[in-house]
C-alpha atoms as a PDB file:
ATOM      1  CA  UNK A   1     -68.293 -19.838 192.771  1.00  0.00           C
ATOM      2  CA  UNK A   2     -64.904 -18.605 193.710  1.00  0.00           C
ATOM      3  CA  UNK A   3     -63.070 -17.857 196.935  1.00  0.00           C
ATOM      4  CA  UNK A   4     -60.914 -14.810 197.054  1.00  0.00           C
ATOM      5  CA  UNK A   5     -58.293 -15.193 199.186  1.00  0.00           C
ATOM      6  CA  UNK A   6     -55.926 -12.888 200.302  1.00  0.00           C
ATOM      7  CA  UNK A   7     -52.559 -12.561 202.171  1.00  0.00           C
ATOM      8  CA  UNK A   8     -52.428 -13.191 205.668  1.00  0.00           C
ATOM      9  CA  UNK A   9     -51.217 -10.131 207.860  1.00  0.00           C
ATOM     10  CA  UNK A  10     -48.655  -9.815 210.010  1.00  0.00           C
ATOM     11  CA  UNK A  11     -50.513 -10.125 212.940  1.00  0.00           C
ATOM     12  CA  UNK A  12     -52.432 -13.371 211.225  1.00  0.00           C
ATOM     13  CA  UNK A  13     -48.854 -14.889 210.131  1.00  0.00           C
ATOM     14  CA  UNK A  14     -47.650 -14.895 214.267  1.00  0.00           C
ATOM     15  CA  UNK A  15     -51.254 -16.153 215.372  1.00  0.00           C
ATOM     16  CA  UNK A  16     -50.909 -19.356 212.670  1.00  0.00           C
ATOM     17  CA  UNK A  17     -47.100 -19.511 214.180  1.00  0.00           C
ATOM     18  CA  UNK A  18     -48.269 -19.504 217.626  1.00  0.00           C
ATOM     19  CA  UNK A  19     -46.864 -16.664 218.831  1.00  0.00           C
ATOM     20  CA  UNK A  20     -49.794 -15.165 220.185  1.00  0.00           C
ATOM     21  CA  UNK A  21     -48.074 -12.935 222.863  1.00  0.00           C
ATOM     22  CA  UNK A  22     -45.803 -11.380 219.845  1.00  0.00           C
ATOM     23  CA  UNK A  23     -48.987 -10.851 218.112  1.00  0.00           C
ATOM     24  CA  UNK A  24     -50.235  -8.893 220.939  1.00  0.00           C
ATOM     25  CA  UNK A  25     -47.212  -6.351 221.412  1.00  0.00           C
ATOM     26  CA  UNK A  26     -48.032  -5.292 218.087  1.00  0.00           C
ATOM     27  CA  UNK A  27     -51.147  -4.086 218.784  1.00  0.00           C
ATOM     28  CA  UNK A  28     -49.415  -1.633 221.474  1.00  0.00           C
ATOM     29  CA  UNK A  29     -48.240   1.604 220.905  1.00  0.00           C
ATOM     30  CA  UNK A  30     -44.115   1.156 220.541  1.00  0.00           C
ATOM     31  CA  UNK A  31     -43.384   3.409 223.281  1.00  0.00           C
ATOM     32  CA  UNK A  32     -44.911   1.566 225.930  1.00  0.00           C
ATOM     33  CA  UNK A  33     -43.152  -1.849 224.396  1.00  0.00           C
ATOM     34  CA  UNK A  34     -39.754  -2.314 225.900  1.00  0.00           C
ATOM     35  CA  UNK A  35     -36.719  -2.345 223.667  1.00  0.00           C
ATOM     36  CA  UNK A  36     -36.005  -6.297 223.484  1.00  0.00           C
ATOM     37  CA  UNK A  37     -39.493  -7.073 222.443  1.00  0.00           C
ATOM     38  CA  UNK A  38     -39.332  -4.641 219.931  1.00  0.00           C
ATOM     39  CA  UNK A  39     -36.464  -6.330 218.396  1.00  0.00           C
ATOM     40  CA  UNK A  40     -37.978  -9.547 218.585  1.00  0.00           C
ATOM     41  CA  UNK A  41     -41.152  -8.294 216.922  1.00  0.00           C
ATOM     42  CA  UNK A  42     -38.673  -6.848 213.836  1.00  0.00           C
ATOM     43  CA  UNK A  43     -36.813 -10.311 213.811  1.00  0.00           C
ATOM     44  CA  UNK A  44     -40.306 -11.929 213.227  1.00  0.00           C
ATOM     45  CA  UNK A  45     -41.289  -9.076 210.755  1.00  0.00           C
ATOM     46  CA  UNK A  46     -37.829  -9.892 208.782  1.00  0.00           C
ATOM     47  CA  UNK A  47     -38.894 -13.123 208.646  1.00  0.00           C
ATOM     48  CA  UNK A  48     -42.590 -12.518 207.301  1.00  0.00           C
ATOM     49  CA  UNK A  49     -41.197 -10.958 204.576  1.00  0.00           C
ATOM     50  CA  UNK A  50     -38.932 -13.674 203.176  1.00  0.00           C
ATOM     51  CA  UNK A  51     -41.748 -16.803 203.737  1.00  0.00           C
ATOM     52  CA  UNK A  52     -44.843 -13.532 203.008  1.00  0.00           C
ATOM     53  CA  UNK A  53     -48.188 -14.463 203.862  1.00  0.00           C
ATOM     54  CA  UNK A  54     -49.281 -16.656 201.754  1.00  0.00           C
ATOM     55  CA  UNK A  55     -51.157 -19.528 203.713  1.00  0.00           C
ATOM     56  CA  UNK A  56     -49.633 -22.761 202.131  1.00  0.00           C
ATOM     57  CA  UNK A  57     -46.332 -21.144 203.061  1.00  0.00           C
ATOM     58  CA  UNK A  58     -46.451 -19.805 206.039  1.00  0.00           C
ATOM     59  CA  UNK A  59     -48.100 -23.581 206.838  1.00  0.00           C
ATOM     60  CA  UNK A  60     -44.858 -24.884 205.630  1.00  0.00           C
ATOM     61  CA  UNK A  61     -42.833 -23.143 207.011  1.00  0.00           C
ATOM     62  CA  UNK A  62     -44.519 -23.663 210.453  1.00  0.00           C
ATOM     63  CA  UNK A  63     -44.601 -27.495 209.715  1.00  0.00           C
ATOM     64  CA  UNK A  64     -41.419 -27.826 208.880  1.00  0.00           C
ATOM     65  CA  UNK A  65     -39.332 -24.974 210.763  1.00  0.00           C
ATOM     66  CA  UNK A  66     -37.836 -24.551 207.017  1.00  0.00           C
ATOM     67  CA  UNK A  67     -37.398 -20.825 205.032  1.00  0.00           C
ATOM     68  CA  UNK A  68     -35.896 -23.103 202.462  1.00  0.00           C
ATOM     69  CA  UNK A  69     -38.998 -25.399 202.067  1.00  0.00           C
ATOM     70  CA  UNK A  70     -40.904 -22.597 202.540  1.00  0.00           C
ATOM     71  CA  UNK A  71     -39.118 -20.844 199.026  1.00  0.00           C
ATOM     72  CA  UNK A  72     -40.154 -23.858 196.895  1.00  0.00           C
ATOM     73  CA  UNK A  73     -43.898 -23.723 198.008  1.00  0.00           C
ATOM     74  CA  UNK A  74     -43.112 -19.995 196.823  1.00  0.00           C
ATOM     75  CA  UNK A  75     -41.488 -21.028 193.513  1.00  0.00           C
ATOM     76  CA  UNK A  76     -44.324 -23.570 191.854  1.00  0.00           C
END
């Protein structure tokens, strides 16, 4: 038996952060999100793409606040 597993999404990587309000705002149309958020929401987006969404890093990097430890997960 195997289990495919698959990248998490954006909106998956700021739930298993728990950041649910960011999560939210990007479920809104951007015009109706105010400027500031919307910068937040790319700073978090910048992020995802350096740790991606692969569970076992995204886990830890939210376990360990580290991009760094985050890379070696990345690297084995």
């Amino acid at each position: 038996m195997y289990l495919y597993m698959h990248p998490m999404t954006f909106y998956e990587y700021l739930l298993a952060l728990g950041k649910e309000t960011v999560a939210e705002y990007t479920r809104q149309a951007p015009e109706t999100v105010a400027e500031s958020i919307q910068q937040a929401v790319l700073t978090e987006l910048r992020q995802y793409f350096f740790i991606g969404g692969m569970p076992e890093c995204v886990k830890t990097f939210r376990d360990s606040g580290s991009i760094l430890a985050s890379f070696q997960v990345q690297s084995v």
